[in-house]
PDB file of N, CA and C in Angstrom:
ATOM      1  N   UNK A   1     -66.893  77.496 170.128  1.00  0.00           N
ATOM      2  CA  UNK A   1     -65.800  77.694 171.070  1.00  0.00           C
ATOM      3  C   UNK A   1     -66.266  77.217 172.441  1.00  0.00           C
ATOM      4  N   UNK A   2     -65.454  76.638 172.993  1.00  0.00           N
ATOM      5  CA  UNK A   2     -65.926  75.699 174.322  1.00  0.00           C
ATOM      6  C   UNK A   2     -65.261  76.978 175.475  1.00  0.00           C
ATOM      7  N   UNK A   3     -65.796  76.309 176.538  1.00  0.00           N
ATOM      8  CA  UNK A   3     -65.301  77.119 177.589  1.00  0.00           C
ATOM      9  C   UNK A   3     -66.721  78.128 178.284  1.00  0.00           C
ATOM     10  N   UNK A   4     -66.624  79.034 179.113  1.00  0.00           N
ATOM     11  CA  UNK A   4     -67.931  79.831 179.486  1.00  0.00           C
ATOM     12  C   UNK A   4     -67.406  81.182 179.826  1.00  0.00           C
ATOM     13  N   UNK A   5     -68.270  81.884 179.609  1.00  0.00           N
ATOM     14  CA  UNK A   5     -67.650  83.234 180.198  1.00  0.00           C
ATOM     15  C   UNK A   5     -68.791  83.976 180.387  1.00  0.00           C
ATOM     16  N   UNK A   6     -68.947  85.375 181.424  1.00  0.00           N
ATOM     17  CA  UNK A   6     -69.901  85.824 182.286  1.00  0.00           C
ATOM     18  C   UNK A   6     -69.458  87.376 181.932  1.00  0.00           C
ATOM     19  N   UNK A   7     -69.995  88.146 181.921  1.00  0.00           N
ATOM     20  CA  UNK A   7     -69.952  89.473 181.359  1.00  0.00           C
ATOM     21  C   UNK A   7     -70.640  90.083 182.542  1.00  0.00           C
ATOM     22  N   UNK A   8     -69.798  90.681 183.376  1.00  0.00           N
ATOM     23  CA  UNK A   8     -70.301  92.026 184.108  1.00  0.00           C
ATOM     24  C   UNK A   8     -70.270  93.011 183.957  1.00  0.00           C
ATOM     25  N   UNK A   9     -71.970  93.490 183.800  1.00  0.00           N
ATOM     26  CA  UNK A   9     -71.655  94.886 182.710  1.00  0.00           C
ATOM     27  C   UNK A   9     -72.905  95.701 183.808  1.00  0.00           C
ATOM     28  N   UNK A  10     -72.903  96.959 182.882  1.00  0.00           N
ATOM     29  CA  UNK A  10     -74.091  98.071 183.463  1.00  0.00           C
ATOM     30  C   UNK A  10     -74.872  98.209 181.778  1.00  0.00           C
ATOM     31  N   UNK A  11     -76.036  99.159 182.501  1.00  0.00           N
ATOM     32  CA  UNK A  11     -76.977  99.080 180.959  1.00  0.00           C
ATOM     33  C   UNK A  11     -76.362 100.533 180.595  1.00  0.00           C
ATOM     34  N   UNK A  12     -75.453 101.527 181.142  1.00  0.00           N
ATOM     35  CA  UNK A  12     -74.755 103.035 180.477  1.00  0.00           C
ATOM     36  C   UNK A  12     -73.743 103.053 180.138  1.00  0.00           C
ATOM     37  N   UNK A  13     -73.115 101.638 179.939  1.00  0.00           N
ATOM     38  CA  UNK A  13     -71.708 100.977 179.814  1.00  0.00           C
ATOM     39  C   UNK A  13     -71.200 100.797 178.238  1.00  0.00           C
ATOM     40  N   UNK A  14     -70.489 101.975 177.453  1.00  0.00           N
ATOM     41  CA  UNK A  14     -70.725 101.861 175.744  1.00  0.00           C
ATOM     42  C   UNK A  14     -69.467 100.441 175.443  1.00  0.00           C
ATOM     43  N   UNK A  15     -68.169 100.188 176.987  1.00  0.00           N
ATOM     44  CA  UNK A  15     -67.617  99.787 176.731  1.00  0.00           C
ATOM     45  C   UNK A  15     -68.157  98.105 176.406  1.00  0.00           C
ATOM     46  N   UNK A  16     -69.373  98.326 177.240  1.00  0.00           N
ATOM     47  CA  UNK A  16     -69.740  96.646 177.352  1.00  0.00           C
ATOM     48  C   UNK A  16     -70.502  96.452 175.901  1.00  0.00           C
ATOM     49  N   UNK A  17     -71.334  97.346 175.359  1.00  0.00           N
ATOM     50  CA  UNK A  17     -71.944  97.317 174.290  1.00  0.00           C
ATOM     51  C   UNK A  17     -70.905  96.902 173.168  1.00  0.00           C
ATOM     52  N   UNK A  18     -69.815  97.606 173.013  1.00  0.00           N
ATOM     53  CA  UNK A  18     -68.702  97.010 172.095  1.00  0.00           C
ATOM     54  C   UNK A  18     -68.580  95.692 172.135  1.00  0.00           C
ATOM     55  N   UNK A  19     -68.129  95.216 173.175  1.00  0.00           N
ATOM     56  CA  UNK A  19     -67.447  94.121 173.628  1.00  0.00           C
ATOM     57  C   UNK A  19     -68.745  92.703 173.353  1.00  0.00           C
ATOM     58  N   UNK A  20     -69.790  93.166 173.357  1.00  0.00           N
ATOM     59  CA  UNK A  20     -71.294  92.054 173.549  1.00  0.00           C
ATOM     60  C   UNK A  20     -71.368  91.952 172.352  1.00  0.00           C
ATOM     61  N   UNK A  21     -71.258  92.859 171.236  1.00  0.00           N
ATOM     62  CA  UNK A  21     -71.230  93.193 169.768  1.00  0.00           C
ATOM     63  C   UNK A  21     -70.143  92.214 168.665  1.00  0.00           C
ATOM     64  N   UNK A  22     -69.135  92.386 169.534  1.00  0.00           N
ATOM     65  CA  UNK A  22     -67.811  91.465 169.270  1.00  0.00           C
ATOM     66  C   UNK A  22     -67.960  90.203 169.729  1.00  0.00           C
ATOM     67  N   UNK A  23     -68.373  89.989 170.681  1.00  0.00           N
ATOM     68  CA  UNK A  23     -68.670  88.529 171.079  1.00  0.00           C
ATOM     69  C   UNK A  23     -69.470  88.087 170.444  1.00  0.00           C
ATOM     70  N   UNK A  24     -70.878  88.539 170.348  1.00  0.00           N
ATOM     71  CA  UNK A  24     -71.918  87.826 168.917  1.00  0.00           C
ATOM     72  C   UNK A  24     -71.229  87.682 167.717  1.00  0.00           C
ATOM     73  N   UNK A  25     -70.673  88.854 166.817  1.00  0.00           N
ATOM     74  CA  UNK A  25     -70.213  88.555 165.842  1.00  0.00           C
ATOM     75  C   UNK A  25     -69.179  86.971 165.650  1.00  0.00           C
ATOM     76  N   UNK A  26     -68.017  87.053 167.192  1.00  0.00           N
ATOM     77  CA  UNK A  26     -67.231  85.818 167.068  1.00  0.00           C
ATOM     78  C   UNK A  26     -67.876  84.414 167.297  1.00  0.00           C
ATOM     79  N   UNK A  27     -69.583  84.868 167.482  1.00  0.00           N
ATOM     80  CA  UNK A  27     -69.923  83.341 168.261  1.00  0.00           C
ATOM     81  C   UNK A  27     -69.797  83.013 169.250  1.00  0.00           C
ATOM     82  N   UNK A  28     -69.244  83.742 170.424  1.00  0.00           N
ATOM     83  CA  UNK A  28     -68.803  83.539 171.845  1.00  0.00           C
ATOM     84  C   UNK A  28     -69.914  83.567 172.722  1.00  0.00           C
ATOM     85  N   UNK A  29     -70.528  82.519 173.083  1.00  0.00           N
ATOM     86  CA  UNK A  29     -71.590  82.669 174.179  1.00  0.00           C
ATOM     87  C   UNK A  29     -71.516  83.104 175.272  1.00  0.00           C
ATOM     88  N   UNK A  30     -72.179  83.802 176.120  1.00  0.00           N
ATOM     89  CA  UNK A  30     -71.532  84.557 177.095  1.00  0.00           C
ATOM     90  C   UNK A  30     -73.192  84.831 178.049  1.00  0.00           C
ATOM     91  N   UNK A  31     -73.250  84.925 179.672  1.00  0.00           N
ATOM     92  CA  UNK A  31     -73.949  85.194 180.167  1.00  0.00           C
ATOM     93  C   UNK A  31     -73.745  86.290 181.004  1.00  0.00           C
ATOM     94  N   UNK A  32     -74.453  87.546 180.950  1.00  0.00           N
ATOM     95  CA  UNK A  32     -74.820  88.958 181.215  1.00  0.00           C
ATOM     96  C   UNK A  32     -75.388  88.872 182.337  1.00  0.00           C
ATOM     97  N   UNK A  33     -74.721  89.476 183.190  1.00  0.00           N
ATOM     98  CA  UNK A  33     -74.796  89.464 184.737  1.00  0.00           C
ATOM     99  C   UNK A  33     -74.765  91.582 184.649  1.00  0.00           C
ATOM    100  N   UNK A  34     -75.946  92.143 184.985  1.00  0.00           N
ATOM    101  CA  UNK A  34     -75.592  93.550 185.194  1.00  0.00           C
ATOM    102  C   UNK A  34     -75.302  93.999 186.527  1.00  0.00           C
ATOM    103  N   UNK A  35     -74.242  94.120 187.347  1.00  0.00           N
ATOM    104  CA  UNK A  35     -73.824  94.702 188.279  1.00  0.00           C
ATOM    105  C   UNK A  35     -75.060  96.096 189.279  1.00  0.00           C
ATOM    106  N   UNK A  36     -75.749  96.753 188.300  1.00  0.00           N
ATOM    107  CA  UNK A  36     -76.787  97.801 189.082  1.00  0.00           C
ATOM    108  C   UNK A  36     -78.123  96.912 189.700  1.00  0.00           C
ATOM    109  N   UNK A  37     -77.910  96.085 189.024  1.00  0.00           N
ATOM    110  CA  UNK A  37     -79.346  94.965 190.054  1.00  0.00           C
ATOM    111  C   UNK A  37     -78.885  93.908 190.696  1.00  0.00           C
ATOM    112  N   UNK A  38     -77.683  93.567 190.918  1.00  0.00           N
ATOM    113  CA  UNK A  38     -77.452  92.429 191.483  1.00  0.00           C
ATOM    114  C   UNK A  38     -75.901  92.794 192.641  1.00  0.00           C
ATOM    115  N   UNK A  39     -76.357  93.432 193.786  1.00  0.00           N
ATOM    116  CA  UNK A  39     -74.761  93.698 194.407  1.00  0.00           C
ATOM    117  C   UNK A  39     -74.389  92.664 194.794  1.00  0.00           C
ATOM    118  N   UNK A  40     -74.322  91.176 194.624  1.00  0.00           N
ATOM    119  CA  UNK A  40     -73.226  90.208 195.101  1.00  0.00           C
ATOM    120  C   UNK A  40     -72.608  90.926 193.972  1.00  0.00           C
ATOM    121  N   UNK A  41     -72.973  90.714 192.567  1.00  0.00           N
ATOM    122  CA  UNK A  41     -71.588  90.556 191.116  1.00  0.00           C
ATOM    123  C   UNK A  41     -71.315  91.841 191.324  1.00  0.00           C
ATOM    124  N   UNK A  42     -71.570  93.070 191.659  1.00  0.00           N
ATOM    125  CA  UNK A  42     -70.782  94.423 192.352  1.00  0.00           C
ATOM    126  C   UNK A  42     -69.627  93.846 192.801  1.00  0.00           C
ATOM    127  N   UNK A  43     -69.879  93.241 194.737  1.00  0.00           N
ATOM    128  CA  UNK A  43     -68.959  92.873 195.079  1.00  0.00           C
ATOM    129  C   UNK A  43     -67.703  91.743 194.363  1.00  0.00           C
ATOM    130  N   UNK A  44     -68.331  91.080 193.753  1.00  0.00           N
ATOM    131  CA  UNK A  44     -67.348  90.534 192.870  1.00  0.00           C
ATOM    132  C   UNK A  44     -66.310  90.559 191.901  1.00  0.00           C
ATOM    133  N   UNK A  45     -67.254  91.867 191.235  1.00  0.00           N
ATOM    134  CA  UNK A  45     -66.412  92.973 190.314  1.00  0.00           C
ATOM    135  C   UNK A  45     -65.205  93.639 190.993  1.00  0.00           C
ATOM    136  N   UNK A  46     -65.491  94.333 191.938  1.00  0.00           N
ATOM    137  CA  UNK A  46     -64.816  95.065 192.984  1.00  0.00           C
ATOM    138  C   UNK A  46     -63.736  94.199 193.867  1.00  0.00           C
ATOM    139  N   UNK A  47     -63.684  93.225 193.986  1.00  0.00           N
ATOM    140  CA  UNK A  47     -63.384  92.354 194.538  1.00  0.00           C
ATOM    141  C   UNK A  47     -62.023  91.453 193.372  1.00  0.00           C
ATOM    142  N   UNK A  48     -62.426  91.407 191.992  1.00  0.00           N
ATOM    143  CA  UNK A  48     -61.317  90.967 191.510  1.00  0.00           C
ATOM    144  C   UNK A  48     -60.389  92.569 190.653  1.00  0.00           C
ATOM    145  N   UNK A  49     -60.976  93.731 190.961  1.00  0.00           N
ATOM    146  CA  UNK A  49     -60.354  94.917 190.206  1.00  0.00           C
ATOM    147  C   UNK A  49     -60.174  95.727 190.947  1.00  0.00           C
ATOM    148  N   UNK A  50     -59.523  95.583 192.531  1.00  0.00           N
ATOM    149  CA  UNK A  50     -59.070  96.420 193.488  1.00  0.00           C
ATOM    150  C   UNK A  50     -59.712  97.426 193.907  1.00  0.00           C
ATOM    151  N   UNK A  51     -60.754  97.317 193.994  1.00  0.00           N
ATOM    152  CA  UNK A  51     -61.709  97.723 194.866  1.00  0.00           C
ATOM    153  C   UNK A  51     -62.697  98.760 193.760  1.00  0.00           C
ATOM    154  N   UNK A  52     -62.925  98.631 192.125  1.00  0.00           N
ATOM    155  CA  UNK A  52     -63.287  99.210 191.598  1.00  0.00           C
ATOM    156  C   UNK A  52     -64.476  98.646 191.123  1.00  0.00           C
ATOM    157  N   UNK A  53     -65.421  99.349 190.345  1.00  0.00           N
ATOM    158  CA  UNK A  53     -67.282  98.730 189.907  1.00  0.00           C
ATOM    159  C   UNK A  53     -66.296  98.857 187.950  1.00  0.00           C
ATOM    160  N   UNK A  54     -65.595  98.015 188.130  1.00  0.00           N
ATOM    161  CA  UNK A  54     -64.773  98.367 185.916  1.00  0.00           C
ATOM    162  C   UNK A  54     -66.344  97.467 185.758  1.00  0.00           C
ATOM    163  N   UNK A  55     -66.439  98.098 184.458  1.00  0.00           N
ATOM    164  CA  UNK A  55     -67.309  97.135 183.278  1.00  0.00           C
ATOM    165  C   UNK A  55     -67.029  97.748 182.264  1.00  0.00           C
ATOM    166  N   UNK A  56     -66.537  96.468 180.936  1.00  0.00           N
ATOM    167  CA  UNK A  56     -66.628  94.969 181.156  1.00  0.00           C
ATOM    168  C   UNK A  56     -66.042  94.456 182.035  1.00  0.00           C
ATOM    169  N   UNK A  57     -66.106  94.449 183.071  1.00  0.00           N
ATOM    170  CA  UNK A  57     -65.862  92.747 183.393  1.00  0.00           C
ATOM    171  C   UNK A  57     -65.869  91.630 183.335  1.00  0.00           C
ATOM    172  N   UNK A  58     -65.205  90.629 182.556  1.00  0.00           N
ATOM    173  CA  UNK A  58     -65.047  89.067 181.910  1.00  0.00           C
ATOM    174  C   UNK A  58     -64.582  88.056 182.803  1.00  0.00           C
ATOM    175  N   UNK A  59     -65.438  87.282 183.304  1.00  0.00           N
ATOM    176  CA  UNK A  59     -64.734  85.990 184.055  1.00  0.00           C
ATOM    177  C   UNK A  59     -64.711  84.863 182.650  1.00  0.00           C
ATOM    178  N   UNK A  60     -63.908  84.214 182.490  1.00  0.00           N
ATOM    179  CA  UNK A  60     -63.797  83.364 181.808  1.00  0.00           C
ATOM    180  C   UNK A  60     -63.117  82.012 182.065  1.00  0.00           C
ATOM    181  N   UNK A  61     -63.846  81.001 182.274  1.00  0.00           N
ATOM    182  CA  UNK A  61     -63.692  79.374 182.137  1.00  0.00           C
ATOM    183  C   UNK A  61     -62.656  78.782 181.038  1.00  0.00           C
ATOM    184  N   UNK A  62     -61.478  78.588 181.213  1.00  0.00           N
ATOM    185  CA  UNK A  62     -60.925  78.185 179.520  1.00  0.00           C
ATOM    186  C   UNK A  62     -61.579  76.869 179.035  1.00  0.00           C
ATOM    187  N   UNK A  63     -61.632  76.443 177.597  1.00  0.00           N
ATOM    188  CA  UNK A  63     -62.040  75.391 176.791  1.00  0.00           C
ATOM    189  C   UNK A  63     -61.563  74.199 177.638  1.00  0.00           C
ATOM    190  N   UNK A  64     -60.059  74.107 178.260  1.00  0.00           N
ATOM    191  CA  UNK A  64     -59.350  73.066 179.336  1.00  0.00           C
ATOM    192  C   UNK A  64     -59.725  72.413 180.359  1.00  0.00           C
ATOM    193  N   UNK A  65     -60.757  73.231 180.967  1.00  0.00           N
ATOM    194  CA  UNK A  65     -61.620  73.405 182.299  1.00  0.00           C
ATOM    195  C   UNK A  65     -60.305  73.823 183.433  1.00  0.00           C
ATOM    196  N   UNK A  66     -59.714  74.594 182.643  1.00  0.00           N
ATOM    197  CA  UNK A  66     -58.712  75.277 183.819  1.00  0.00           C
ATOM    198  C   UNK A  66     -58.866  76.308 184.777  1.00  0.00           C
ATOM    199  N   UNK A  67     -58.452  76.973 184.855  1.00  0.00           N
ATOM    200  CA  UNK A  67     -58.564  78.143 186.128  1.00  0.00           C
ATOM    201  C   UNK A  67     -59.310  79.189 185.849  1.00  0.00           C
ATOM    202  N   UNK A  68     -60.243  79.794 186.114  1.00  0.00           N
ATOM    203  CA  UNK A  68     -61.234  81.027 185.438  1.00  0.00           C
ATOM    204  C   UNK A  68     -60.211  82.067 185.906  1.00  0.00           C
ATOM    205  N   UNK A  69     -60.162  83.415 184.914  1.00  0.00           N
ATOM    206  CA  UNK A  69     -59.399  84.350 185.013  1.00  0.00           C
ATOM    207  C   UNK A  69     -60.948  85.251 184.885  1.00  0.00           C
ATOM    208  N   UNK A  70     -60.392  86.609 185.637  1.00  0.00           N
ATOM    209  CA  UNK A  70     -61.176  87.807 185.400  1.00  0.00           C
ATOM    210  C   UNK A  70     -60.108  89.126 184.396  1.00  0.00           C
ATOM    211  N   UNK A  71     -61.248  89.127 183.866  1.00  0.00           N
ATOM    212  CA  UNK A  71     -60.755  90.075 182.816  1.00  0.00           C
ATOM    213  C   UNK A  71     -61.433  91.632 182.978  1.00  0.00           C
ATOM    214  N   UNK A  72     -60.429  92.817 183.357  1.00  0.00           N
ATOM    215  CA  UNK A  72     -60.841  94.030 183.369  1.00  0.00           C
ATOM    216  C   UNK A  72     -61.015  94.752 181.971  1.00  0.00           C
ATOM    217  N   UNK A  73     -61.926  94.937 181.447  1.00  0.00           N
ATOM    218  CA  UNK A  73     -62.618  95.827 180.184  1.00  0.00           C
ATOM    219  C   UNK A  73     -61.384  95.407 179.159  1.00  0.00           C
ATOM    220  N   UNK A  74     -61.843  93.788 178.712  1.00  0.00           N
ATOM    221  CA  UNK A  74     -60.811  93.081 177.417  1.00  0.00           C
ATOM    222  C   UNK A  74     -61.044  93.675 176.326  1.00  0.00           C
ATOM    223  N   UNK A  75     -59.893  93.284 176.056  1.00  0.00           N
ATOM    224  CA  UNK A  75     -60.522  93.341 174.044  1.00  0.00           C
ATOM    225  C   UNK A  75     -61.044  91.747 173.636  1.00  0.00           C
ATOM    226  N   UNK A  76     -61.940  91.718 172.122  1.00  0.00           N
ATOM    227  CA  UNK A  76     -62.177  90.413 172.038  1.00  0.00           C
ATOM    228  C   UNK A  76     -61.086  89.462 171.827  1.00  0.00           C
ATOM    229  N   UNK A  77     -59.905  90.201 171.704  1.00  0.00           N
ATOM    230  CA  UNK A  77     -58.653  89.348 171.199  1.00  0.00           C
ATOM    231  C   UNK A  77     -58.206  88.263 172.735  1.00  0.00           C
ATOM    232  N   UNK A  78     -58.565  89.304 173.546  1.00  0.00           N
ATOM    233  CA  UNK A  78     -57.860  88.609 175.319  1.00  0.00           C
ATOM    234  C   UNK A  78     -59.104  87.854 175.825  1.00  0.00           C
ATOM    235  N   UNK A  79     -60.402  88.031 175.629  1.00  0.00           N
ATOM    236  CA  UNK A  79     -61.770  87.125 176.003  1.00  0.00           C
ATOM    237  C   UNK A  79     -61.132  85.962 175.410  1.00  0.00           C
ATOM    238  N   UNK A  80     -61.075  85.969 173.597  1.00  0.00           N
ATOM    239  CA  UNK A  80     -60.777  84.473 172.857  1.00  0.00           C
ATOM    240  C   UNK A  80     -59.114  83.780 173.139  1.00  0.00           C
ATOM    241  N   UNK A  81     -58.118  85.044 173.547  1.00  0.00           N
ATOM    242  CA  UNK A  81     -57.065  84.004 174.258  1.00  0.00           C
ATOM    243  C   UNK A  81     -56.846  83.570 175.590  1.00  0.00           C
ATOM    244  N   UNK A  82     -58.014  83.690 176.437  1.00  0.00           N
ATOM    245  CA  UNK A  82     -58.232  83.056 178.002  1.00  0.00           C
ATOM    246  C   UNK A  82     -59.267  81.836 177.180  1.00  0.00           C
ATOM    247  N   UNK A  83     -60.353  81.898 176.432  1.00  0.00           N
ATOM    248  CA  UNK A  83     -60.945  80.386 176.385  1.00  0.00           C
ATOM    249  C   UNK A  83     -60.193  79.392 175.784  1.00  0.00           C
ATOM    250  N   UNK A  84     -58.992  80.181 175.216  1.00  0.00           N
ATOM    251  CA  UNK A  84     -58.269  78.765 174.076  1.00  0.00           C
ATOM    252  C   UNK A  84     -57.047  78.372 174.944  1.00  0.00           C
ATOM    253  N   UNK A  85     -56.843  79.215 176.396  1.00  0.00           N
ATOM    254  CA  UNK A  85     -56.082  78.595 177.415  1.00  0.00           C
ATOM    255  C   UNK A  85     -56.357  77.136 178.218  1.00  0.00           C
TER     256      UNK A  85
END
């Protein structure tokens, strides 16, 4: 599956553990950015989810090279229908 996507997560986060679990199984490559060591991707998080620290947080690149969308705590169904956008 083409496209990129960035996972802002925490390491006490069971929602992100699901979601990282689901993405391996689909094959979805994905790079893990943890929000507790890095406060730019805090602010970033916070910054696309109204002023909140959500994880998962999903930025995703579509396969198109279209517009990256952020995704507040997806399911794998909405990660794989933003890359096939």
């Amino acid at each position: 599956m083409a496209g990129t996507v960035t996972m802002y997560s925490t390491t006490w986060c069971g929602y992100c553990t699901r979601l990282k679990g689901q993405m391996n199984r689909e094959g979805i490559a994905f790079t893990e950015v943890n929000i507790e060591h890095d406060p730019d991707a805090a602010k970033l998080v916070e910054s696309v989810n109204n002023g909140n620290q959500l994880v998962p947080t999903v930025v995703v690149v579509p396969a198109s090279g279209g517009e990256s969308v952020a995704l507040g705590n997806p399911s794998i169904a909405q990660v794989k229908a933003a890359l096939d956008s």
